[in-house]
Each structure stands twice: as structure tokens, then as C-alpha cells.
C-alpha atoms as a PDB file:
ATOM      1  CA  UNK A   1      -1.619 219.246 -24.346  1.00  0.00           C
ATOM      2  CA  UNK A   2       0.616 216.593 -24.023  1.00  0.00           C
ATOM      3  CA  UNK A   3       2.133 217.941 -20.565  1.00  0.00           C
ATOM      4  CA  UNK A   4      -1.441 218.331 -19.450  1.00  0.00           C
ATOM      5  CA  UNK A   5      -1.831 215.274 -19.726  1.00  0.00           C
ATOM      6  CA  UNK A   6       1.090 213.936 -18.616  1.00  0.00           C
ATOM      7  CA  UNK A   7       0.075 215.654 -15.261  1.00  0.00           C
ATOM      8  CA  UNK A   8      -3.320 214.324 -15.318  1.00  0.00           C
ATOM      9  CA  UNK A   9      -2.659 210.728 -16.289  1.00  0.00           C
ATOM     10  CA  UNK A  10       1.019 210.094 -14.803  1.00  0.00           C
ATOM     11  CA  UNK A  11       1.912 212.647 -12.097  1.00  0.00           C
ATOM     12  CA  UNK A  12       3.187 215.920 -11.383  1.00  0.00           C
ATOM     13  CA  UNK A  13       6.946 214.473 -11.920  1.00  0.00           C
ATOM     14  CA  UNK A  14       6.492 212.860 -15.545  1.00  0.00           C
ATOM     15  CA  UNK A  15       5.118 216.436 -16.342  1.00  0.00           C
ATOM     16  CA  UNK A  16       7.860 218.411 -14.434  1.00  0.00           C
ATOM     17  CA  UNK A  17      10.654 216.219 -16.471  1.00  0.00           C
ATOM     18  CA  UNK A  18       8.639 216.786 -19.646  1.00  0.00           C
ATOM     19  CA  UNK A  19       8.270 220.653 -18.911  1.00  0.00           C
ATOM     20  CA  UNK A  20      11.747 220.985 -17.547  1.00  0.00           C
ATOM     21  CA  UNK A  21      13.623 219.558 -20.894  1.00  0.00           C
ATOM     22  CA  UNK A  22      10.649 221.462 -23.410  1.00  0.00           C
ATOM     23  CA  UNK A  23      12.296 224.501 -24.891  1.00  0.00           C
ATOM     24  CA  UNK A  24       9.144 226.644 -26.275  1.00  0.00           C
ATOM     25  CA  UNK A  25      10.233 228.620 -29.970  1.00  0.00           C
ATOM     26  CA  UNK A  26      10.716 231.625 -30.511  1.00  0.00           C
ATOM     27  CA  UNK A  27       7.385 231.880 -32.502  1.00  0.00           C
ATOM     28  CA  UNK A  28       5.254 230.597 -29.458  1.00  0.00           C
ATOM     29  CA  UNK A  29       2.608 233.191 -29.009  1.00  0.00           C
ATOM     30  CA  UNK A  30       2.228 235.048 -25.571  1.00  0.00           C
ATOM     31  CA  UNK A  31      -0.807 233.102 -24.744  1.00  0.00           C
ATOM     32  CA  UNK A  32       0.725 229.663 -25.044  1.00  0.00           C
ATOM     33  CA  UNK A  33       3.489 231.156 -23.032  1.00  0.00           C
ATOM     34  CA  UNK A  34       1.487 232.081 -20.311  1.00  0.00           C
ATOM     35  CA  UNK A  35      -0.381 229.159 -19.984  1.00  0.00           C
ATOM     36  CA  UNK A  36       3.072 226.962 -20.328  1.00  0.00           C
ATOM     37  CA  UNK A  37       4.220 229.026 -17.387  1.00  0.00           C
ATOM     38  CA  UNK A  38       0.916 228.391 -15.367  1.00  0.00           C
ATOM     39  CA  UNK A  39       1.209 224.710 -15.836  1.00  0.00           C
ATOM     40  CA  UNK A  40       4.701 224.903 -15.012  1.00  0.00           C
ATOM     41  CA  UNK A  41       3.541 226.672 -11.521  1.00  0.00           C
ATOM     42  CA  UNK A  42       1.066 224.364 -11.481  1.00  0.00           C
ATOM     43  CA  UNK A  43       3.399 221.491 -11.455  1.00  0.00           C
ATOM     44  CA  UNK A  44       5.996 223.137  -8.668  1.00  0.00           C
ATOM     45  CA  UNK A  45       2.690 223.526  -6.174  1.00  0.00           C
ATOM     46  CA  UNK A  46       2.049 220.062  -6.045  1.00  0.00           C
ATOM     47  CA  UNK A  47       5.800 219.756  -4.994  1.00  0.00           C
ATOM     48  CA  UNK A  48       4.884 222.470  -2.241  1.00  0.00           C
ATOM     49  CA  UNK A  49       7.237 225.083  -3.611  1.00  0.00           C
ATOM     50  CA  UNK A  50       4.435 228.035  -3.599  1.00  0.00           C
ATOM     51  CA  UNK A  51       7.544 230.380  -3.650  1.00  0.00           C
ATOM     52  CA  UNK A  52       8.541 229.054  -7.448  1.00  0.00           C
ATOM     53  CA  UNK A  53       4.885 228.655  -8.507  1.00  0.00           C
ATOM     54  CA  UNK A  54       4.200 232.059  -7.690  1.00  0.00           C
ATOM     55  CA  UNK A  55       6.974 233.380  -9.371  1.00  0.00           C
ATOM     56  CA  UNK A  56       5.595 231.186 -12.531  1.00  0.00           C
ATOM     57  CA  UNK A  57       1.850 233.017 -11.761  1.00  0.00           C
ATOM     58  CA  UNK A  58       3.284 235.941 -12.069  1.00  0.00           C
ATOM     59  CA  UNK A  59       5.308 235.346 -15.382  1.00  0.00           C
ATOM     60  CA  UNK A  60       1.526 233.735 -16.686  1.00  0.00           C
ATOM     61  CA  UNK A  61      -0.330 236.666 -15.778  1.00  0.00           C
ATOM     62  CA  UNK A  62       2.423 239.412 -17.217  1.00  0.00           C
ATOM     63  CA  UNK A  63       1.852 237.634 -20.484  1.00  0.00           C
ATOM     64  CA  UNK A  64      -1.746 236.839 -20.794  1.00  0.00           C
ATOM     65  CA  UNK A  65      -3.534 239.142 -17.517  1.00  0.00           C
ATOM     66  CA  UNK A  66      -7.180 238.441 -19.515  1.00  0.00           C
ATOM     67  CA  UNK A  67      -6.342 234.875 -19.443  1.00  0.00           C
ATOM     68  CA  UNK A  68      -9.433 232.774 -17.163  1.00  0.00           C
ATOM     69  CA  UNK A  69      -7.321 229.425 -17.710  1.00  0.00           C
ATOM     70  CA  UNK A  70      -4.712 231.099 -15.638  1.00  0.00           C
ATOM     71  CA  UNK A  71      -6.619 232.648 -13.130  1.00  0.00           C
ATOM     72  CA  UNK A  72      -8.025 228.460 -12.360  1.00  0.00           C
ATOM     73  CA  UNK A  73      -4.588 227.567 -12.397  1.00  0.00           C
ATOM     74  CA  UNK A  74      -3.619 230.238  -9.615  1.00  0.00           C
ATOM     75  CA  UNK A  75      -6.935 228.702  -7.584  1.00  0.00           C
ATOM     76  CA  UNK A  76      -5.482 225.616  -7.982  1.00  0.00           C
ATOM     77  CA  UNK A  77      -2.493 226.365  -6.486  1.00  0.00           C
ATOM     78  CA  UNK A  78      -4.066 228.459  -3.360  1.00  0.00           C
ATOM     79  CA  UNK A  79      -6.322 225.200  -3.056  1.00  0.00           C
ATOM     80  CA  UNK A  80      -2.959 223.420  -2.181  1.00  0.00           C
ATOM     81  CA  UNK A  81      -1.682 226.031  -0.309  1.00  0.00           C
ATOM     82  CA  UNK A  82      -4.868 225.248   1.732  1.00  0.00           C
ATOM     83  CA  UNK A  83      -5.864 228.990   0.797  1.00  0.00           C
ATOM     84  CA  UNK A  84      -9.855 228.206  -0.047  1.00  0.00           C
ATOM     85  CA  UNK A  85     -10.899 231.484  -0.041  1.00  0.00           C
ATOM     86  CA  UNK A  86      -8.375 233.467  -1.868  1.00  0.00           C
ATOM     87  CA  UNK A  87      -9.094 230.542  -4.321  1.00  0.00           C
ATOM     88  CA  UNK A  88     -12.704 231.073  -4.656  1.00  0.00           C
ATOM     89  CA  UNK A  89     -11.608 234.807  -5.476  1.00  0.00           C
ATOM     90  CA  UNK A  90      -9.617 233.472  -8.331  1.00  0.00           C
ATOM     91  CA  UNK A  91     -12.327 231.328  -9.713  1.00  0.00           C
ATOM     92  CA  UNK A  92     -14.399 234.621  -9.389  1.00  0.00           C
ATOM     93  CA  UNK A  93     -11.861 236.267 -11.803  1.00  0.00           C
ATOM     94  CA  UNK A  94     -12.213 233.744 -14.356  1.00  0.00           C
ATOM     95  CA  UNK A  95     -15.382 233.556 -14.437  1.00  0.00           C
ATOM     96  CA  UNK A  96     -15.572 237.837 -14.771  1.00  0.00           C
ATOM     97  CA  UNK A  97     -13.042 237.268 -17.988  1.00  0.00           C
ATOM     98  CA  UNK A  98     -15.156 234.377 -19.152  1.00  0.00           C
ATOM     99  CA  UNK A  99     -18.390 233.839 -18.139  1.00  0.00           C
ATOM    100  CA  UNK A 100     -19.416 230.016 -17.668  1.00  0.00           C
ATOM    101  CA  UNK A 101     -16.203 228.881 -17.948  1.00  0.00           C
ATOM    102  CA  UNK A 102     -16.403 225.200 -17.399  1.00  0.00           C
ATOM    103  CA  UNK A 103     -13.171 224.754 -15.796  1.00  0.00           C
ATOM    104  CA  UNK A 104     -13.687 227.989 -13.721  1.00  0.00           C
ATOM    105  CA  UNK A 105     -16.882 226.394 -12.336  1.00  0.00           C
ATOM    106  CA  UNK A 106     -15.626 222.947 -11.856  1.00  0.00           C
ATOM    107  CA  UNK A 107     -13.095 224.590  -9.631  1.00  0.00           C
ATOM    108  CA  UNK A 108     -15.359 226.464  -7.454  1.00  0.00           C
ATOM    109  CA  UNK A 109     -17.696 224.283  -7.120  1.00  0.00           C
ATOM    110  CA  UNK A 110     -15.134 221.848  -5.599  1.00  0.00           C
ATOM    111  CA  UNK A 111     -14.163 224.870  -3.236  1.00  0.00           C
ATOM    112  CA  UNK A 112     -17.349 225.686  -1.636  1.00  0.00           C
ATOM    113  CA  UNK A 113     -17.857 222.152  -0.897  1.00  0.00           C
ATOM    114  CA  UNK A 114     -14.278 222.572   1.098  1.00  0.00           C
ATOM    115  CA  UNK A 115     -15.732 225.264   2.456  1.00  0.00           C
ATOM    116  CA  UNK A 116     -18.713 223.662   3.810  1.00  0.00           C
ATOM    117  CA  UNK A 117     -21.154 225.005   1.731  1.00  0.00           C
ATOM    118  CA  UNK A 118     -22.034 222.185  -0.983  1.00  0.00           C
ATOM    119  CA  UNK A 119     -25.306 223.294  -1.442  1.00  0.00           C
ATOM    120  CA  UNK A 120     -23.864 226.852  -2.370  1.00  0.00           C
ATOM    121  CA  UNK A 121     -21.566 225.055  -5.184  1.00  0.00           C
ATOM    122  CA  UNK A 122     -25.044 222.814  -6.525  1.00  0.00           C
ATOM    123  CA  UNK A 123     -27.019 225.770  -6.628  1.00  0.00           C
ATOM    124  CA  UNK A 124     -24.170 227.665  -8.538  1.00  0.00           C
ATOM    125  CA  UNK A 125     -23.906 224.753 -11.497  1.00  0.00           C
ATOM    126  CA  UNK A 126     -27.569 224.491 -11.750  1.00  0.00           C
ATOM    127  CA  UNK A 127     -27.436 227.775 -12.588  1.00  0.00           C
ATOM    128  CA  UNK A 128     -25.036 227.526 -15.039  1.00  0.00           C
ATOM    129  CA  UNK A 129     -26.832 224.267 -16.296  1.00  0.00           C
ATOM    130  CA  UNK A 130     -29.357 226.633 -17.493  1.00  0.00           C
ATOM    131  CA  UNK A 131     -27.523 228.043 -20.041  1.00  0.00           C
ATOM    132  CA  UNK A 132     -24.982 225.345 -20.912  1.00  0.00           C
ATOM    133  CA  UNK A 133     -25.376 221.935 -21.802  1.00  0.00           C
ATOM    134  CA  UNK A 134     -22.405 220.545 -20.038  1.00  0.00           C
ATOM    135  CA  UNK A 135     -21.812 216.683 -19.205  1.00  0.00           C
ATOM    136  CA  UNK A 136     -19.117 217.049 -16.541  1.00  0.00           C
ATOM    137  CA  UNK A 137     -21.119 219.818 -14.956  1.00  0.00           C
ATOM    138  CA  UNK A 138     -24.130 217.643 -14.890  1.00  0.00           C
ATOM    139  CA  UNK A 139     -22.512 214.704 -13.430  1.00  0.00           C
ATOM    140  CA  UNK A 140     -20.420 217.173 -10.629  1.00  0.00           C
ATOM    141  CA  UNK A 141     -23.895 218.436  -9.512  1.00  0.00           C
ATOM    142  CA  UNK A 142     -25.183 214.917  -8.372  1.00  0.00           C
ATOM    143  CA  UNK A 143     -22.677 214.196  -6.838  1.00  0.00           C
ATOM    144  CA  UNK A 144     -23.708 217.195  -4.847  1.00  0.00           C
ATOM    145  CA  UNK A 145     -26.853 216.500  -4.734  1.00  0.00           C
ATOM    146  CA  UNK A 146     -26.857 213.368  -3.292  1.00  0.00           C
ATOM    147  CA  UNK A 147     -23.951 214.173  -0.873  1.00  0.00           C
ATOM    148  CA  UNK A 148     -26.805 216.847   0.241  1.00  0.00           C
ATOM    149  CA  UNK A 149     -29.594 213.904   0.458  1.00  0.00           C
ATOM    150  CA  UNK A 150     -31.646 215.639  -2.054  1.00  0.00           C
ATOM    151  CA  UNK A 151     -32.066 212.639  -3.583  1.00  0.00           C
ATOM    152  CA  UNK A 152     -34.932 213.589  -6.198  1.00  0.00           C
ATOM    153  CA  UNK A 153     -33.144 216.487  -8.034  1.00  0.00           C
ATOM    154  CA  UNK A 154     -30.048 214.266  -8.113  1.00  0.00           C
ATOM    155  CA  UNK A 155     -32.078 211.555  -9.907  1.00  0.00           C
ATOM    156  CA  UNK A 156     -33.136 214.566 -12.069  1.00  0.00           C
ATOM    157  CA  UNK A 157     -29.508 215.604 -12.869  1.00  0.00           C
ATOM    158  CA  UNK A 158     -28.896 212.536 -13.722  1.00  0.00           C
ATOM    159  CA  UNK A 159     -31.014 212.044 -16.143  1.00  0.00           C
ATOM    160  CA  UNK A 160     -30.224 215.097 -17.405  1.00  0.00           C
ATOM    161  CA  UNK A 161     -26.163 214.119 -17.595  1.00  0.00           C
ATOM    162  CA  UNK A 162     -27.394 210.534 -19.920  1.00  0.00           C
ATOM    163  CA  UNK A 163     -29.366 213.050 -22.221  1.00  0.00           C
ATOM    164  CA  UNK A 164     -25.681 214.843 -22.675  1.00  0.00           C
ATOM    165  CA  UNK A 165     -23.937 212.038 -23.323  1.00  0.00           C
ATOM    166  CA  UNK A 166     -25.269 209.094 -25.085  1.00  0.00           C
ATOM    167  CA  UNK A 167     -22.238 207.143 -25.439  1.00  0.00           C
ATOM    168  CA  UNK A 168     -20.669 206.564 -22.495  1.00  0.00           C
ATOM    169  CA  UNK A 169     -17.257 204.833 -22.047  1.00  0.00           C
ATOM    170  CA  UNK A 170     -17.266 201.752 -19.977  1.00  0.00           C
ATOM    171  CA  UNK A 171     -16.188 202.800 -16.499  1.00  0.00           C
ATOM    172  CA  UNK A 172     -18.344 205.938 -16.781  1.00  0.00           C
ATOM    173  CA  UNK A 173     -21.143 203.910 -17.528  1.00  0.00           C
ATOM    174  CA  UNK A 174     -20.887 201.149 -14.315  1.00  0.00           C
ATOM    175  CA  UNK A 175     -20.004 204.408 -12.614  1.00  0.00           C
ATOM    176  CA  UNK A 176     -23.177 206.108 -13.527  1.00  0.00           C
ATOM    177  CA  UNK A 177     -25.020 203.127 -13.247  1.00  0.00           C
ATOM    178  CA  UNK A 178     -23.940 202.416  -9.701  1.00  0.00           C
ATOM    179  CA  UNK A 179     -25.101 205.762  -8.791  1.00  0.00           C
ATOM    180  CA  UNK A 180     -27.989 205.423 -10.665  1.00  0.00           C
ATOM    181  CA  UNK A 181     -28.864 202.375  -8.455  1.00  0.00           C
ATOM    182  CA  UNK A 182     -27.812 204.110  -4.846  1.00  0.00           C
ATOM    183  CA  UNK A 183     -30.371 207.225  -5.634  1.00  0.00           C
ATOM    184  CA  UNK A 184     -33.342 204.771  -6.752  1.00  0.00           C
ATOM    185  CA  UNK A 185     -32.696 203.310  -3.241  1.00  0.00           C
ATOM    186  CA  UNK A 186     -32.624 206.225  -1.845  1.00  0.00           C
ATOM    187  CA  UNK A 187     -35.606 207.705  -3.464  1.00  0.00           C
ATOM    188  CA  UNK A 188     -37.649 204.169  -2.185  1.00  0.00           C
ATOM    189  CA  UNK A 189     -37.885 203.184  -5.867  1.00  0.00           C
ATOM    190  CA  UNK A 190     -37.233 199.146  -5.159  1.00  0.00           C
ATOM    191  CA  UNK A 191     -38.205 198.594  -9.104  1.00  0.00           C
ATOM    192  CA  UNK A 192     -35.461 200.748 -11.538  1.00  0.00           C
END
């Protein structure tokens, strides 16, 4: 976890050092492997070394092939390889091994937007918002929503995304309440 977030807070080099200096036990299960070897890919993409990352994909999926966290990571990587569609198809993996995975949908929701087709990737988590009650799904979808003008549902979502999460930090909250503002305007409300 820590390396995760060492990639997501720091950058890809803080996590590279960390990852290049961790030596995993002996009594490290295969899944933990696997995933330590996707991040690891992960890591060399966003250095543009495909060839190393896919040698680190292929290490992940010997270990864990059932694994959806590693089939996202491997659409992560074709998404900086600039490969949107063989990414999609990853993201359709996952989500075969593991049905409304939230990461798996995040990631192809963000890849049919690339593609063009955001109202494809709203459609897709409204869908999903059906069955799951999902915060960072919400808030993805009006986002969306209002890049699509449909202003209403957005207003909708987002009302929908406050229910999820009644405490919100502080720069979610100006965030959300900045948006909040920009769709009433939209939507002609003058009042909220």
C-alpha cells in the first residue's frame, strides 16, 4: 500500500526507488506477488519502457491470471502506450473476473471518453450505479454528464454522490460545491 501510494501522492520515481530496494519474503503469497509485479510494470510505463513493463505483466499474470487488479493495471499501461482500445479490452477482462469492479470501471470509463464516446462511459456507470452505491463512481459520472451538457441528470448525480458521502473533506467539498454552483447555472436555477 505504501508504494501505491507513493506513486499516487509523490511520483512514479519515489515509487520506483521504493520498489527497486523492497525485497518481498519468501512467505509473500502469489497474489501479493503478482500485484507487486504489476505495480512494478506499472511504474516502468510511466518511464516509457513498455518493453520492461510487459515483461512485469507477464510475471503478474503467470502468478495471479484470475487477478482483475492486474488486468486494470495492464489497461493502464496500454492507455500510456496510447493503445485505447486494447485497453478497453483489458478493462473488459476485469470486469468478466469481477463484475463491478470499481477500479475496472473507473478505468474504462476514462477510456471511452478518450475514445470519443463519453456518453458511452456515463451510460456504463449509471448502470453500475444501479447496483452499487459508489461515491467516486457517482462523482466520475457528472463530470460526464455535464461535459455532455446534460445538465439535469448531472444535478441528479450529484445529489446522489452527497447522499454517499456525508462528510466530505475540505477540498472535495469547495470542489463539489463549485460544481454544484456551475450546473444550477446551467440548469437556469439563479436561486441554489
Amino acid at each position: 500500500f505504501l508504494a501505491r501510494d507513493l506513486f499516487q501522492q509523490r511520483a512514479p520515481y519515489a515509487c520506483w526507488e521504493y520498489l527497486r530496494d523492497l525485497e518481498l519474503g519468501a512467505d509473500v503469497d502469489a497474489t501479493s506477488r503478482a500485484e507487486f509485479a504489476a505495480l512494478s510494470a506499472h511504474v516502468l510505463a510511466t518511464f516509457r519502457d513498455f518493453e520492461m513493463a510487459e515483461e512485469g505483466l507477464c510475471v503478474a499474470e503467470a502468478l495471479a491470471p484470475d487477478n482483475a487488479w492486474i488486468q486494470v493495471e495492464r489497461s493502464c499501461i496500454l492507455e500510456l502506450r496510447d493503445s485505447y482500445s486494447e485497453a478497453v479490452e483489458a478493462t473488459d477482462r476485469a470486469l468478466l473476473l469481477r463484475p463491478k469492479f470499481t477500479p475496472a470501471l473507473l478505468q474504462k470509463a476514462d477510456l471511452l471518453a478518450l475514445l470519443g464516446r463519453p456518453g458511452s462511459a456515463a451510460e456504463e456507470l449509471g448502470e453500475a450505479l444501479r447496483e452499487l452505491e459508489s461515491s467516486t463512481l457517482s462523482l466520475r459520472r457528472v463530470i460526464l454528464l455535464r461535459e455532455l451538457h446534460r445538465f439535469d441528470e448531472a444535478w441528479e448525480e450529484l445529489e446522489r454522490f452527497h447522499e454517499l458521502v456525508p462528510l466530505v473533506e475540505r477540498r472535495l467539498s469547495q470542489y463539489t460545491a463549485a460544481l454544484r454552483s456551475e450546473l444550477a447555472w446551467q440548469r437556469g436555477d439563479r436561486e441554489t
